[in-house]
PDB file of N, CA and C in Angstrom:
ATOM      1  N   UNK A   1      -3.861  12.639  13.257  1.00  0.00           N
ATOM      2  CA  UNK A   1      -2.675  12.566  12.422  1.00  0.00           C
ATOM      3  C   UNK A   1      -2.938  11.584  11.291  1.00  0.00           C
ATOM      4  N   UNK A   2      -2.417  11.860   9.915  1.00  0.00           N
ATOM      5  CA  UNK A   2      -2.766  10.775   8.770  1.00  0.00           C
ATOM      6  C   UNK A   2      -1.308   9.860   8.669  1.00  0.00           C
ATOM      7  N   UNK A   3      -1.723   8.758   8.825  1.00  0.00           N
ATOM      8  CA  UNK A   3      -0.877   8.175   8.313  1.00  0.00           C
ATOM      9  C   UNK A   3      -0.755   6.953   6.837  1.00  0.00           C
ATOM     10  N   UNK A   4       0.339   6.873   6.106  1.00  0.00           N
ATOM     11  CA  UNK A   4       0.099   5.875   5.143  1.00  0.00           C
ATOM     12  C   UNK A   4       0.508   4.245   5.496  1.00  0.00           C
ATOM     13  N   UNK A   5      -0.303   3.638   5.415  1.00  0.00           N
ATOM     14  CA  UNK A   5      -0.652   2.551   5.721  1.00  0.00           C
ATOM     15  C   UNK A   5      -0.333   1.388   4.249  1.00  0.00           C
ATOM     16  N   UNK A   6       0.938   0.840   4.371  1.00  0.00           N
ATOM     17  CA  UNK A   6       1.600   0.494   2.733  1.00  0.00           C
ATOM     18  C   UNK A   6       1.387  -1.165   3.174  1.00  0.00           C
ATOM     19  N   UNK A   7       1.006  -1.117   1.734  1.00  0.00           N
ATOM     20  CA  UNK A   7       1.036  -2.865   1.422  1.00  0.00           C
ATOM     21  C   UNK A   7       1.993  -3.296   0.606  1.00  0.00           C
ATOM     22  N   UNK A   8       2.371  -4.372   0.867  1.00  0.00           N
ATOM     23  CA  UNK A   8       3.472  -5.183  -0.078  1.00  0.00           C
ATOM     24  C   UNK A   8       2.523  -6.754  -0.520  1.00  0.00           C
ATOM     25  N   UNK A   9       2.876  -6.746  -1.592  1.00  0.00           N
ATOM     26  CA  UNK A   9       2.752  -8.226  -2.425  1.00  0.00           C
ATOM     27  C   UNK A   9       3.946  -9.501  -2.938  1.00  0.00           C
ATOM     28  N   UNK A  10       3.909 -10.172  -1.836  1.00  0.00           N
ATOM     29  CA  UNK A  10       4.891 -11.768  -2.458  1.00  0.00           C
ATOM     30  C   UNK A  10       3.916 -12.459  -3.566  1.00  0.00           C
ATOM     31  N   UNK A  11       4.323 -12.045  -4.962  1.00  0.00           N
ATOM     32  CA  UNK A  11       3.506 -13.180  -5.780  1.00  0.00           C
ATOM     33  C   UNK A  11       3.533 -14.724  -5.762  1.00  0.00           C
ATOM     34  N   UNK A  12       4.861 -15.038  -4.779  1.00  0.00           N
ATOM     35  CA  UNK A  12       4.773 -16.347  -4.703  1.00  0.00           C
ATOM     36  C   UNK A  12       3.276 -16.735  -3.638  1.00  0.00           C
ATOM     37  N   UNK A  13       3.671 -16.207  -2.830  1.00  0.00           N
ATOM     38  CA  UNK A  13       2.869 -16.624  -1.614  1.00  0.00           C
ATOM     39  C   UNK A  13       0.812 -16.244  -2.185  1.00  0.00           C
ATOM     40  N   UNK A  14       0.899 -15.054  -3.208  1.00  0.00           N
ATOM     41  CA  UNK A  14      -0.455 -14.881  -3.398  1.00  0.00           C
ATOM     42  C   UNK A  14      -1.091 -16.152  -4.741  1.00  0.00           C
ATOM     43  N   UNK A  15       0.308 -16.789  -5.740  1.00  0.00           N
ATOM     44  CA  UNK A  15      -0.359 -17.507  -5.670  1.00  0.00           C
ATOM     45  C   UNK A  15      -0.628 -19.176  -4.956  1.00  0.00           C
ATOM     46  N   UNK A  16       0.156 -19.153  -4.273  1.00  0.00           N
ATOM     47  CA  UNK A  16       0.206 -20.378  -3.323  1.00  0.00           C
ATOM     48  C   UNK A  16      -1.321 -20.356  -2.412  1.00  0.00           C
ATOM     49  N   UNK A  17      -2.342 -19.404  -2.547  1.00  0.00           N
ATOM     50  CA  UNK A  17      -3.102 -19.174  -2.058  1.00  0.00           C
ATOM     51  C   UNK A  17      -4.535 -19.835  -3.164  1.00  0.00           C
ATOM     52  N   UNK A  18      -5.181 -20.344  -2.370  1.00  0.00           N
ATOM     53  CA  UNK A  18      -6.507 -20.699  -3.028  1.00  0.00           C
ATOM     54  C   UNK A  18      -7.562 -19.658  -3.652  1.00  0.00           C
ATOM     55  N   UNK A  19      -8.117 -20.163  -5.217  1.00  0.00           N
ATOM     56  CA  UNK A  19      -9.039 -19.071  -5.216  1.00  0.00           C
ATOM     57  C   UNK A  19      -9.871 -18.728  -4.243  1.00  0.00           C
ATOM     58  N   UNK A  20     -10.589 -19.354  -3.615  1.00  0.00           N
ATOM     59  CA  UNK A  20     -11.526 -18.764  -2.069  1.00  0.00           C
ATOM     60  C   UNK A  20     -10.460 -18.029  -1.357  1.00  0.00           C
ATOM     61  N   UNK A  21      -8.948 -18.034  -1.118  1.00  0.00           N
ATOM     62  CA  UNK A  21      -8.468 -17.493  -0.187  1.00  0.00           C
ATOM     63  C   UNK A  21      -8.258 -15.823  -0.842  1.00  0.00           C
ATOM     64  N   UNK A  22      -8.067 -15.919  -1.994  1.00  0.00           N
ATOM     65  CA  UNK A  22      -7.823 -14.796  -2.550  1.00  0.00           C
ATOM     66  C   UNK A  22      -8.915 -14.178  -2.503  1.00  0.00           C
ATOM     67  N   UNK A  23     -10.190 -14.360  -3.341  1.00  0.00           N
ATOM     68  CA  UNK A  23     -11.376 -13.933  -2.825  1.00  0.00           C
ATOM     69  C   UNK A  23     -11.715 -13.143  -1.477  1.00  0.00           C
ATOM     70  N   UNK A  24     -11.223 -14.155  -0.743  1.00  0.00           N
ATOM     71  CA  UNK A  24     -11.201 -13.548   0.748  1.00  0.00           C
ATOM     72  C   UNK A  24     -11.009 -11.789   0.842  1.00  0.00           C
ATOM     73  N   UNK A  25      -9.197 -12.111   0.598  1.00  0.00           N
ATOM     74  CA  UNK A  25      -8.661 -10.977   0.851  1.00  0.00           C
ATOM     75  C   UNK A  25      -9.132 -10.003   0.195  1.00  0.00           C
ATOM     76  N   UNK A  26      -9.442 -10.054  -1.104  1.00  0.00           N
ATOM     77  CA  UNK A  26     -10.552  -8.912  -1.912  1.00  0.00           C
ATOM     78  C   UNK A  26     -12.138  -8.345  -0.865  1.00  0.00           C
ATOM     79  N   UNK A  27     -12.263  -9.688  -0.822  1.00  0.00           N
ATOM     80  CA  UNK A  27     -13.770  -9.295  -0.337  1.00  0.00           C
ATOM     81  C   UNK A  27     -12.900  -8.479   1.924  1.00  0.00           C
ATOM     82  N   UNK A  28     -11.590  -8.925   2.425  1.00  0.00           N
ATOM     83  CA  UNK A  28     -11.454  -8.356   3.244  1.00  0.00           C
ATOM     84  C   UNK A  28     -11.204  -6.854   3.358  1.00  0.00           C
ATOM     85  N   UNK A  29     -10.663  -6.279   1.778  1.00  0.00           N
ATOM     86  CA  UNK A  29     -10.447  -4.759   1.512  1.00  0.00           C
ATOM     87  C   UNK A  29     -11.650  -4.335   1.526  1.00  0.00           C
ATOM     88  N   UNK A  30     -12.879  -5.389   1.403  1.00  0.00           N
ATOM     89  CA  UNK A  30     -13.985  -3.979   0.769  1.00  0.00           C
ATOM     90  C   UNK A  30     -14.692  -3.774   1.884  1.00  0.00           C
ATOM     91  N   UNK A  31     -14.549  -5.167   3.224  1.00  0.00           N
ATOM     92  CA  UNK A  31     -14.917  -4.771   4.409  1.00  0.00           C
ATOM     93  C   UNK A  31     -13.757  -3.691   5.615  1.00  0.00           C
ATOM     94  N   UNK A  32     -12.935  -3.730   4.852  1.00  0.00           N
ATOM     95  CA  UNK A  32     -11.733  -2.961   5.770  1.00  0.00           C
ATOM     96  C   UNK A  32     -12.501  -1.530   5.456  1.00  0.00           C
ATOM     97  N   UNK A  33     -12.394  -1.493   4.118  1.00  0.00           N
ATOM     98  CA  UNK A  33     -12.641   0.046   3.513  1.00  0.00           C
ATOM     99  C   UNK A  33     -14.099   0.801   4.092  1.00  0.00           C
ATOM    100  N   UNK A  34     -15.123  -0.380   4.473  1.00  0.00           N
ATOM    101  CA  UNK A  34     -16.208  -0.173   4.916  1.00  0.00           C
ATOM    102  C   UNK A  34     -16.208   0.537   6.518  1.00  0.00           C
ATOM    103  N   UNK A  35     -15.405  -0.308   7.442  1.00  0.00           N
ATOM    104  CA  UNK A  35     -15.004   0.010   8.547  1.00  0.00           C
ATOM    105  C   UNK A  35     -14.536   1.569   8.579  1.00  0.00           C
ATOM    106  N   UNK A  36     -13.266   1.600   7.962  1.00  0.00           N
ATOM    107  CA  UNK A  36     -12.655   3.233   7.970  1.00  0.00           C
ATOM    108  C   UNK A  36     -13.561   4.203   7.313  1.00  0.00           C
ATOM    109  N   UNK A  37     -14.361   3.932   6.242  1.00  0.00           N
ATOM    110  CA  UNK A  37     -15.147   5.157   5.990  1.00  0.00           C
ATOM    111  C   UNK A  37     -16.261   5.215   6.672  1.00  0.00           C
ATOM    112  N   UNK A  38     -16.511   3.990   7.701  1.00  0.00           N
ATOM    113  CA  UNK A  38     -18.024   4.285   9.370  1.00  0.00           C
ATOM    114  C   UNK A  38     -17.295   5.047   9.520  1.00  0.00           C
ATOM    115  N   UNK A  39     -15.893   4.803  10.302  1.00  0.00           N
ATOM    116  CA  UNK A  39     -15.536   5.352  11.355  1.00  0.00           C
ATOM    117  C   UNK A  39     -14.566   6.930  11.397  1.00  0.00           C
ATOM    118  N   UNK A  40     -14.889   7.110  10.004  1.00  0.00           N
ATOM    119  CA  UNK A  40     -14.194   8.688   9.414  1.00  0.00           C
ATOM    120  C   UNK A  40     -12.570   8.762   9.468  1.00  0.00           C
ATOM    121  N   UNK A  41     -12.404   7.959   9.303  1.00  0.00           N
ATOM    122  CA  UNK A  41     -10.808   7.330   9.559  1.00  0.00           C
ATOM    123  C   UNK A  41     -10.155   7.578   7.382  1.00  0.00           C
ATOM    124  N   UNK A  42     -10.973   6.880   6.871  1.00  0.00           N
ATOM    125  CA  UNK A  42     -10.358   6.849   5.572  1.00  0.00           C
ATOM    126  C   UNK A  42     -10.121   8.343   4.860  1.00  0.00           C
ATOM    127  N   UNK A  43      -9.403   8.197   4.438  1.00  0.00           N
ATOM    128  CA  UNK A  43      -8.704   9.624   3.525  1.00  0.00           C
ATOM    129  C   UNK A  43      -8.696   8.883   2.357  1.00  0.00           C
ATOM    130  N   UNK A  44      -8.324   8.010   1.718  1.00  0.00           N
ATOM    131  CA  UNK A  44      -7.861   7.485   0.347  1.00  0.00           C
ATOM    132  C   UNK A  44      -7.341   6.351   0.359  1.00  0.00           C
ATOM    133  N   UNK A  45      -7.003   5.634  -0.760  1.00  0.00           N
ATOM    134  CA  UNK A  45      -6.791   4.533  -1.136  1.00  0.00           C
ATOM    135  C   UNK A  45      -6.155   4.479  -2.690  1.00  0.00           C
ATOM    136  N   UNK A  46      -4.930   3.660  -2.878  1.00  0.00           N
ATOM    137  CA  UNK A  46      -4.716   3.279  -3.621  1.00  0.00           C
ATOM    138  C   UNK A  46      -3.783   2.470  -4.294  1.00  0.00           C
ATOM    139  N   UNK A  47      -3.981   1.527  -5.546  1.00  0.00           N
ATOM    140  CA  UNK A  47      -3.233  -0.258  -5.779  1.00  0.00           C
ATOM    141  C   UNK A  47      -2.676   0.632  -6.872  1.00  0.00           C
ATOM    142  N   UNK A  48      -1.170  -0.049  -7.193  1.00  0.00           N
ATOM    143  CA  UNK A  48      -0.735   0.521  -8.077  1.00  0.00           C
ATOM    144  C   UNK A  48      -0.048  -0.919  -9.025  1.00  0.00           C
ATOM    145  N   UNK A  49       0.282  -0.544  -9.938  1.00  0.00           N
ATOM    146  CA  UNK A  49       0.449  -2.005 -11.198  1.00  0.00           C
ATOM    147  C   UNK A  49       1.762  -2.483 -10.413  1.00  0.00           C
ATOM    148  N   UNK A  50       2.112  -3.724 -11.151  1.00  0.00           N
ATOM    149  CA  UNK A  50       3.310  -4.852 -10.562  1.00  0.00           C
ATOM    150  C   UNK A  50       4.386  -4.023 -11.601  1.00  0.00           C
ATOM    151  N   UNK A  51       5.704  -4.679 -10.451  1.00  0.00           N
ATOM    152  CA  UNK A  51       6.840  -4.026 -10.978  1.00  0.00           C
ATOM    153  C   UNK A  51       7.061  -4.541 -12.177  1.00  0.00           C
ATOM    154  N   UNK A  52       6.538  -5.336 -13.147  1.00  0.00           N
ATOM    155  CA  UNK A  52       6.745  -5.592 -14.421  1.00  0.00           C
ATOM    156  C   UNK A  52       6.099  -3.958 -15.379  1.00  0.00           C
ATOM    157  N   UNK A  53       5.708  -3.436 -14.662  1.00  0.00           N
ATOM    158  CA  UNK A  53       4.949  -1.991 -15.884  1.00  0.00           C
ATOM    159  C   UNK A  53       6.169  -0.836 -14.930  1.00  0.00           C
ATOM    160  N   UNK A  54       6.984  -1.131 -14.454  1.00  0.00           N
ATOM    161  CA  UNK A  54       7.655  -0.079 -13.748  1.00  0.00           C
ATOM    162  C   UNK A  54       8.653   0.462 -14.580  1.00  0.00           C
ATOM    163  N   UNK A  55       9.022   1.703 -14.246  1.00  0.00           N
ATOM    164  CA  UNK A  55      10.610   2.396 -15.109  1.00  0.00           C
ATOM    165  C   UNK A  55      11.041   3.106 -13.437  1.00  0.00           C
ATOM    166  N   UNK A  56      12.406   2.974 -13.597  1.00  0.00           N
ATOM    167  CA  UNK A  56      13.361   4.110 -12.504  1.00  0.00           C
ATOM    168  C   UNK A  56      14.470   5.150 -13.436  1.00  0.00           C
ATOM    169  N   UNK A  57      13.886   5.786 -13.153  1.00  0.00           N
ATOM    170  CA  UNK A  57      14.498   7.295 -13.806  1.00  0.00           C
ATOM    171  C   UNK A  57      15.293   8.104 -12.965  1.00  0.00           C
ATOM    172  N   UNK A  58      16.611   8.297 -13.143  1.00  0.00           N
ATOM    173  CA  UNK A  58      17.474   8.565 -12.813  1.00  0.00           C
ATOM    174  C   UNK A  58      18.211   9.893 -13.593  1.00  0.00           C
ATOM    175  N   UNK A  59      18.663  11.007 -13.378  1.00  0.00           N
ATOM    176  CA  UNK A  59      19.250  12.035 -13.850  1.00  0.00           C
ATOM    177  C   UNK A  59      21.258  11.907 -13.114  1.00  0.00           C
ATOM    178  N   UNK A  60      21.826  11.742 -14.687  1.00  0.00           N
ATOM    179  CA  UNK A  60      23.244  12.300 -14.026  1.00  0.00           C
ATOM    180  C   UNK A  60      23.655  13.052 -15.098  1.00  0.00           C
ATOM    181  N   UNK A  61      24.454  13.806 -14.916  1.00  0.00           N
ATOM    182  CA  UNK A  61      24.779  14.621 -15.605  1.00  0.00           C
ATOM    183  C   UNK A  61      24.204  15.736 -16.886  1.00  0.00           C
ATOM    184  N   UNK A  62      22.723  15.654 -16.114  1.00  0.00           N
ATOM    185  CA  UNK A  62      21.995  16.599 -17.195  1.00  0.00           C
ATOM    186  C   UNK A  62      21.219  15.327 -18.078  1.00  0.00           C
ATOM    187  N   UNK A  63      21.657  14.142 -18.014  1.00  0.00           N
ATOM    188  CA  UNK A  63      20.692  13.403 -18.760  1.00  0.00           C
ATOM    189  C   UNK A  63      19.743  12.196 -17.885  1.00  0.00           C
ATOM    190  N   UNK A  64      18.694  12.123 -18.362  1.00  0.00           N
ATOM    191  CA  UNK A  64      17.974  11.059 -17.963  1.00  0.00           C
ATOM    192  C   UNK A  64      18.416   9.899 -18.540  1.00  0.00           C
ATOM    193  N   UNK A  65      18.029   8.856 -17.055  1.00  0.00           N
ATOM    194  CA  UNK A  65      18.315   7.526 -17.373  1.00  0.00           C
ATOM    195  C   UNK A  65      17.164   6.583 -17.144  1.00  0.00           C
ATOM    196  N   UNK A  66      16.572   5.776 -18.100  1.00  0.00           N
ATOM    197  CA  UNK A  66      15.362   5.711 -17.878  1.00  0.00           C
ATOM    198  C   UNK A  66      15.652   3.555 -17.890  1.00  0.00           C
ATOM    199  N   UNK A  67      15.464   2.804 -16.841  1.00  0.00           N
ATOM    200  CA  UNK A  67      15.798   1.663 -16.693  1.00  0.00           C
ATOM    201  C   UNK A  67      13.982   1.008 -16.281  1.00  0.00           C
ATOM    202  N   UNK A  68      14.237  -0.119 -16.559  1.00  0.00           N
ATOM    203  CA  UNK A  68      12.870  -0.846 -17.146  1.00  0.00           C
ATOM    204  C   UNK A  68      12.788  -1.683 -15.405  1.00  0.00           C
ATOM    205  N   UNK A  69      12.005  -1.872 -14.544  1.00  0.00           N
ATOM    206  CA  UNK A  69      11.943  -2.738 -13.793  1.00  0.00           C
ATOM    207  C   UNK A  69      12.116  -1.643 -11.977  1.00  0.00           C
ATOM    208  N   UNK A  70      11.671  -2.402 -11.149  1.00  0.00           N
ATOM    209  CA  UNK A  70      11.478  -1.452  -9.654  1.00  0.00           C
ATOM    210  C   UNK A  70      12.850  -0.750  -9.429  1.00  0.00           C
ATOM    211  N   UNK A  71      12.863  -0.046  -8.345  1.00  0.00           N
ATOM    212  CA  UNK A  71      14.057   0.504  -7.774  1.00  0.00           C
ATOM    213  C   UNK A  71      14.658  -0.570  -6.689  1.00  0.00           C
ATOM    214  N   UNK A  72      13.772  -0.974  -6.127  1.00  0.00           N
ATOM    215  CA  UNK A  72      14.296  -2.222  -5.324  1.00  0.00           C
ATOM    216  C   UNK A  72      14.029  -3.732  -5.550  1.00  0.00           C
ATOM    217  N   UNK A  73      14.555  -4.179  -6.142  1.00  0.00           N
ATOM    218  CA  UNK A  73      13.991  -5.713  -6.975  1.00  0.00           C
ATOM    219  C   UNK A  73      14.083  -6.558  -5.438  1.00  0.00           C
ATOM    220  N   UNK A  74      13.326  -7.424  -5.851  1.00  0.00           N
ATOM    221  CA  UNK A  74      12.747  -8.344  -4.301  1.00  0.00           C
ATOM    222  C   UNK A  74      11.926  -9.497  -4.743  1.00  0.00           C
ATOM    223  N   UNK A  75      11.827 -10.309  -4.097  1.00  0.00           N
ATOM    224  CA  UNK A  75      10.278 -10.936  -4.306  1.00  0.00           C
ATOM    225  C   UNK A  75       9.095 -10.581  -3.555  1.00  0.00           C
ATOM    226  N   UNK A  76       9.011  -9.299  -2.761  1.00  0.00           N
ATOM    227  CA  UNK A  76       8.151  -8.773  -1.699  1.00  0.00           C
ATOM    228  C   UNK A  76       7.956  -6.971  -3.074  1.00  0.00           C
ATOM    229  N   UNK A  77       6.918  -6.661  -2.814  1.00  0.00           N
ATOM    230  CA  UNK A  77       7.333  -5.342  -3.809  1.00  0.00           C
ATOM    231  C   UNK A  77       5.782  -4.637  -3.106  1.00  0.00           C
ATOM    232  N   UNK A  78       5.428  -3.260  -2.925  1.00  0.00           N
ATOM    233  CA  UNK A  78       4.532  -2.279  -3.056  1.00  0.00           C
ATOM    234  C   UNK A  78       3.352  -2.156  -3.995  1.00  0.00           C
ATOM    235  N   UNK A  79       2.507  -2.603  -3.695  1.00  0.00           N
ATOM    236  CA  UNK A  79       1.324  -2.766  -4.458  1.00  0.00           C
ATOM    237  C   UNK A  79      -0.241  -1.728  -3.880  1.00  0.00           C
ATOM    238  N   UNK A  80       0.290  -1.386  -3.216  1.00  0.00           N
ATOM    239  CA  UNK A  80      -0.665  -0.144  -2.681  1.00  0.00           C
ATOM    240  C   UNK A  80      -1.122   0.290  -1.404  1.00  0.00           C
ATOM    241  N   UNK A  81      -1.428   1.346  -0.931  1.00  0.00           N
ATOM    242  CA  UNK A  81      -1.640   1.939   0.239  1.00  0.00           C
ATOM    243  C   UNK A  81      -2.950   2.444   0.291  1.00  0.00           C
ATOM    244  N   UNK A  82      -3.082   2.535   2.075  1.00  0.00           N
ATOM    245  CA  UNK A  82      -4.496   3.261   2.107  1.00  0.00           C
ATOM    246  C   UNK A  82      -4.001   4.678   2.965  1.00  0.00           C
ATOM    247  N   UNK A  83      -4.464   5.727   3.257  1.00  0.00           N
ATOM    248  CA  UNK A  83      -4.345   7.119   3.931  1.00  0.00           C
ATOM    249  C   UNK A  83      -5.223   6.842   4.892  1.00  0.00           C
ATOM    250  N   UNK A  84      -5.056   6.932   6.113  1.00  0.00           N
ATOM    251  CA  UNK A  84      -6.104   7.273   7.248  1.00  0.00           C
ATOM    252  C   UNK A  84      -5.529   8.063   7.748  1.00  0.00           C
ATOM    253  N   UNK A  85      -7.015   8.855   8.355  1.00  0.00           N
ATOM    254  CA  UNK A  85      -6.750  10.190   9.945  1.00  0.00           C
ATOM    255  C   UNK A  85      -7.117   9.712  11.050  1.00  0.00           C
ATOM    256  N   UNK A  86      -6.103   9.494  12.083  1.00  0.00           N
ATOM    257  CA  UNK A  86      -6.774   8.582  13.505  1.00  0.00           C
ATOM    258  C   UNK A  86      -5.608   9.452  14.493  1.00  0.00           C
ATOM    259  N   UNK A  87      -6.636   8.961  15.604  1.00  0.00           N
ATOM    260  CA  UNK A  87      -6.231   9.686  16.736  1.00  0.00           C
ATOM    261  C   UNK A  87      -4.781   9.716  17.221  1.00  0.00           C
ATOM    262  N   UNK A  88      -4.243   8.073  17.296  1.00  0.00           N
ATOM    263  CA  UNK A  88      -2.577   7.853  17.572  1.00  0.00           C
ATOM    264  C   UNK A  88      -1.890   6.696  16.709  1.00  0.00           C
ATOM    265  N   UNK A  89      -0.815   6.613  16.833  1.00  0.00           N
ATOM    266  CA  UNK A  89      -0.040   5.630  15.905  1.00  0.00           C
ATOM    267  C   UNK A  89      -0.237   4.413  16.323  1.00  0.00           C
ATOM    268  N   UNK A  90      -0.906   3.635  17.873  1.00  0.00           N
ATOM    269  CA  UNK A  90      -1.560   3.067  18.084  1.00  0.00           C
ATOM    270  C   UNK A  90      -2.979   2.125  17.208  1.00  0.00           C
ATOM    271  N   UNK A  91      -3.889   3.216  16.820  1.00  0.00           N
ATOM    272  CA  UNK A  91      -4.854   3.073  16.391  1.00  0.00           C
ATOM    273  C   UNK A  91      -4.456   2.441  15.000  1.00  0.00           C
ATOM    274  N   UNK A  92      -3.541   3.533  13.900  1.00  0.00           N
ATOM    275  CA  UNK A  92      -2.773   3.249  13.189  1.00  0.00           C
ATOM    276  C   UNK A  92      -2.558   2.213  12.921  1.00  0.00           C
ATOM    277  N   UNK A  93      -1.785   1.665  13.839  1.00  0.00           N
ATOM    278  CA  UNK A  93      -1.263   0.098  13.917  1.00  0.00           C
ATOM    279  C   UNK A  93      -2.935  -1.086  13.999  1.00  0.00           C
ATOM    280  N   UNK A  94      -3.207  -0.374  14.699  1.00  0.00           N
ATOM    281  CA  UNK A  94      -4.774  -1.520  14.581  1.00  0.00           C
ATOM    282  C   UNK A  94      -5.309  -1.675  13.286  1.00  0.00           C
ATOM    283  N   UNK A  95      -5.563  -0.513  12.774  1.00  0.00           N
ATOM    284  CA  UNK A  95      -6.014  -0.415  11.549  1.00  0.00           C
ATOM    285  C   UNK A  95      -5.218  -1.520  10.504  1.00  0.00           C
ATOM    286  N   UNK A  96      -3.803  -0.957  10.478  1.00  0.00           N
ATOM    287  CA  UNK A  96      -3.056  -1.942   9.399  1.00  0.00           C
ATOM    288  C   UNK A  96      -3.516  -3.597   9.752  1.00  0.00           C
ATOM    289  N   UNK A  97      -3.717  -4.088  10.840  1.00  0.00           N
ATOM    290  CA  UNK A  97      -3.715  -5.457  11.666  1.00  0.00           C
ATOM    291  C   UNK A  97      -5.154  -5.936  10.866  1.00  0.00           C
ATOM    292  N   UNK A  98      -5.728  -4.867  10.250  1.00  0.00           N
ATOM    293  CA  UNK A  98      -7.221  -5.462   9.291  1.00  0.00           C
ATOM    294  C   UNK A  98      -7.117  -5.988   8.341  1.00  0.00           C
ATOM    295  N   UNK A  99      -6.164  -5.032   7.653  1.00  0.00           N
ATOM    296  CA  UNK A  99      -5.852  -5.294   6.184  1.00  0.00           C
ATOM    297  C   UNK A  99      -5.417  -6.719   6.018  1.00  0.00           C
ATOM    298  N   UNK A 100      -5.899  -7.493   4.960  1.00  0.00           N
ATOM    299  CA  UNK A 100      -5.820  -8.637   4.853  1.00  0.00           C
ATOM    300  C   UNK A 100      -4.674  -8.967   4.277  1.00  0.00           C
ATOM    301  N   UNK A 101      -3.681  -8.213   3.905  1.00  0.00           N
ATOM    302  CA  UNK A 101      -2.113  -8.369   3.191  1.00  0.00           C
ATOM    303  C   UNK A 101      -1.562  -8.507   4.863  1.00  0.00           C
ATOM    304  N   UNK A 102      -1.486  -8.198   5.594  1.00  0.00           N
ATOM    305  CA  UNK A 102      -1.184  -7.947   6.676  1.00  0.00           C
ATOM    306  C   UNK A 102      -1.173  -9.697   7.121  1.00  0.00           C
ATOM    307  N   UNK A 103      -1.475 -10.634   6.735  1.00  0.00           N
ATOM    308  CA  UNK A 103      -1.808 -12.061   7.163  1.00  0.00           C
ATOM    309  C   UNK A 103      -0.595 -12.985   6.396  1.00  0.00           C
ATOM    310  N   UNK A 104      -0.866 -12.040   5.481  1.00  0.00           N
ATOM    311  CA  UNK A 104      -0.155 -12.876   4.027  1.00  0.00           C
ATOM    312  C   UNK A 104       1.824 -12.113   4.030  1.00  0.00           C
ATOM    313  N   UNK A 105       1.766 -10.970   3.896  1.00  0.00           N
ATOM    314  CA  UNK A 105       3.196 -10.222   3.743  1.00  0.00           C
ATOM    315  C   UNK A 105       3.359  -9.377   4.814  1.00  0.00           C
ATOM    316  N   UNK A 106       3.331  -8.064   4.911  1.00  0.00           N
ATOM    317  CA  UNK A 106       3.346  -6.943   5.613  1.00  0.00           C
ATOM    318  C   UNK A 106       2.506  -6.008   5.245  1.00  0.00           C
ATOM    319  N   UNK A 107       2.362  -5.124   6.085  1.00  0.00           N
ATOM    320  CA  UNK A 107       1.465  -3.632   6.089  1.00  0.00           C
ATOM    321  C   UNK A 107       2.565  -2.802   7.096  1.00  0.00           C
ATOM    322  N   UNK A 108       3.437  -2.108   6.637  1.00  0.00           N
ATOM    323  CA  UNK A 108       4.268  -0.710   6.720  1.00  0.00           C
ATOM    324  C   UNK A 108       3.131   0.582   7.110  1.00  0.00           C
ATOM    325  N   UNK A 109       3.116   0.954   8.712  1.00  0.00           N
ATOM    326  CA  UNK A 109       2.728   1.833   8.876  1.00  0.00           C
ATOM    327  C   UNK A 109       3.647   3.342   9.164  1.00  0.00           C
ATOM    328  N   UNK A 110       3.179   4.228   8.533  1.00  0.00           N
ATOM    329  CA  UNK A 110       4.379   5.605   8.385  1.00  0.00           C
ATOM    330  C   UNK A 110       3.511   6.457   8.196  1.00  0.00           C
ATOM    331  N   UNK A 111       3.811   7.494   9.427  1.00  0.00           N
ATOM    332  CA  UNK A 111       3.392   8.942   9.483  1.00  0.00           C
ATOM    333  C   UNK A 111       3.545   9.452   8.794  1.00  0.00           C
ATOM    334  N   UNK A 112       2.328  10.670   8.274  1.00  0.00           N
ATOM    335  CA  UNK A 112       2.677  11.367   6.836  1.00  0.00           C
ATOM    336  C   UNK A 112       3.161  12.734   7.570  1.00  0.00           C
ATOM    337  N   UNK A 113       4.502  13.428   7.383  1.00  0.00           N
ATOM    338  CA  UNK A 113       4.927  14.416   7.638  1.00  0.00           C
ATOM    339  C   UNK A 113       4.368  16.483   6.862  1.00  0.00           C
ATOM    340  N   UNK A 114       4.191  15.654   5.465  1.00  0.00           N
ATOM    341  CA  UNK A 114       4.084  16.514   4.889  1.00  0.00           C
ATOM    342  C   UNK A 114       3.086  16.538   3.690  1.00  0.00           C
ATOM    343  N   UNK A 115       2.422  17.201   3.181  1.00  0.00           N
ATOM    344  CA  UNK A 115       1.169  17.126   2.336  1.00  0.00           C
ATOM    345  C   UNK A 115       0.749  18.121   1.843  1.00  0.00           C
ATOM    346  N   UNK A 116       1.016  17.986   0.020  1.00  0.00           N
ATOM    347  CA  UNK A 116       1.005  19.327  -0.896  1.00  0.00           C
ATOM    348  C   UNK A 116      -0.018  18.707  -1.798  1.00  0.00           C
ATOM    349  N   UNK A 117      -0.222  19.985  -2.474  1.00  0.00           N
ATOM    350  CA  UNK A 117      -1.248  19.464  -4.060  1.00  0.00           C
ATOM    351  C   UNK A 117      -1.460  21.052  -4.283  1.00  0.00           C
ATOM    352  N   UNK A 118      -2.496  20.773  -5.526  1.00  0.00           N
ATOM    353  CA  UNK A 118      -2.916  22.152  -6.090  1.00  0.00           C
ATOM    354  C   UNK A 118      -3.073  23.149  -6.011  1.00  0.00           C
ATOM    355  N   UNK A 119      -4.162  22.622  -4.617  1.00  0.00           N
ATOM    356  CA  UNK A 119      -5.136  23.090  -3.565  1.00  0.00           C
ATOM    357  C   UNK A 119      -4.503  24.667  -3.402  1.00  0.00           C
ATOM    358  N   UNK A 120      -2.986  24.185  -3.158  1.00  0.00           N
ATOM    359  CA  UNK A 120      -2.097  24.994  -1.659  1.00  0.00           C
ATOM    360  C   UNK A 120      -1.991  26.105  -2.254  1.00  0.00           C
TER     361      UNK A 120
END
């Protein structure tokens, strides 16, 4: 089963963190990423920009509404996910327990139900 495996970013807390610590966590994605693609687990990956480059677009009445900033303002916000295929939601959960955001904020693990593209 694939599941998405979501990261969140507190900018307070990342920078309250030392350059070596940050380092760390960089250099812990590229050994995480190493692990899941041994172990045929990785599907994808991907960081997406801070809610300062964000818009929420909204339709009422036939018109778009186009507002500058996240859908959920926070000091915790979505900064990117990885896709794995593993055996149970178990494993799942192990996996997220690598990720080095996982020390610092959270890692949101959620079953992917459904999955379209071009392809289909």
């Amino acid at each position: 089963m694939k599941y998405l495996l979501i990261m969140y970013m507190n900018p307070t807390i990342w920078e309250s963190l030392s350059e070596e610590e940050q380092n760390a966590v960089f250099q812990g994605h590229d050994e995480f990423q190493k692990t899941i693609i041994a172990s045929g687990e990785m599907v994808g990956t991907k960081a997406v920009g801070d809610p300062s480059q964000t818009t929420v677009v909204r339709v009422r009445d036939g018109a778009a509404n186009v507002a500058e900033g996240p859908y959920v303002p926070g000091e915790e916000f979505f900064c990117g996910y990885y896709v794995v295929d593993c055996a149970t939601r178990e494993r799942a959960d192990e996996l997220a327990a690598l990720i080095p955001d996982a020390r610092h904020t959270a890692v949101e693990v959620r079953p992917i139900v459904f999955e379209g593209g071009p392809e289909l």
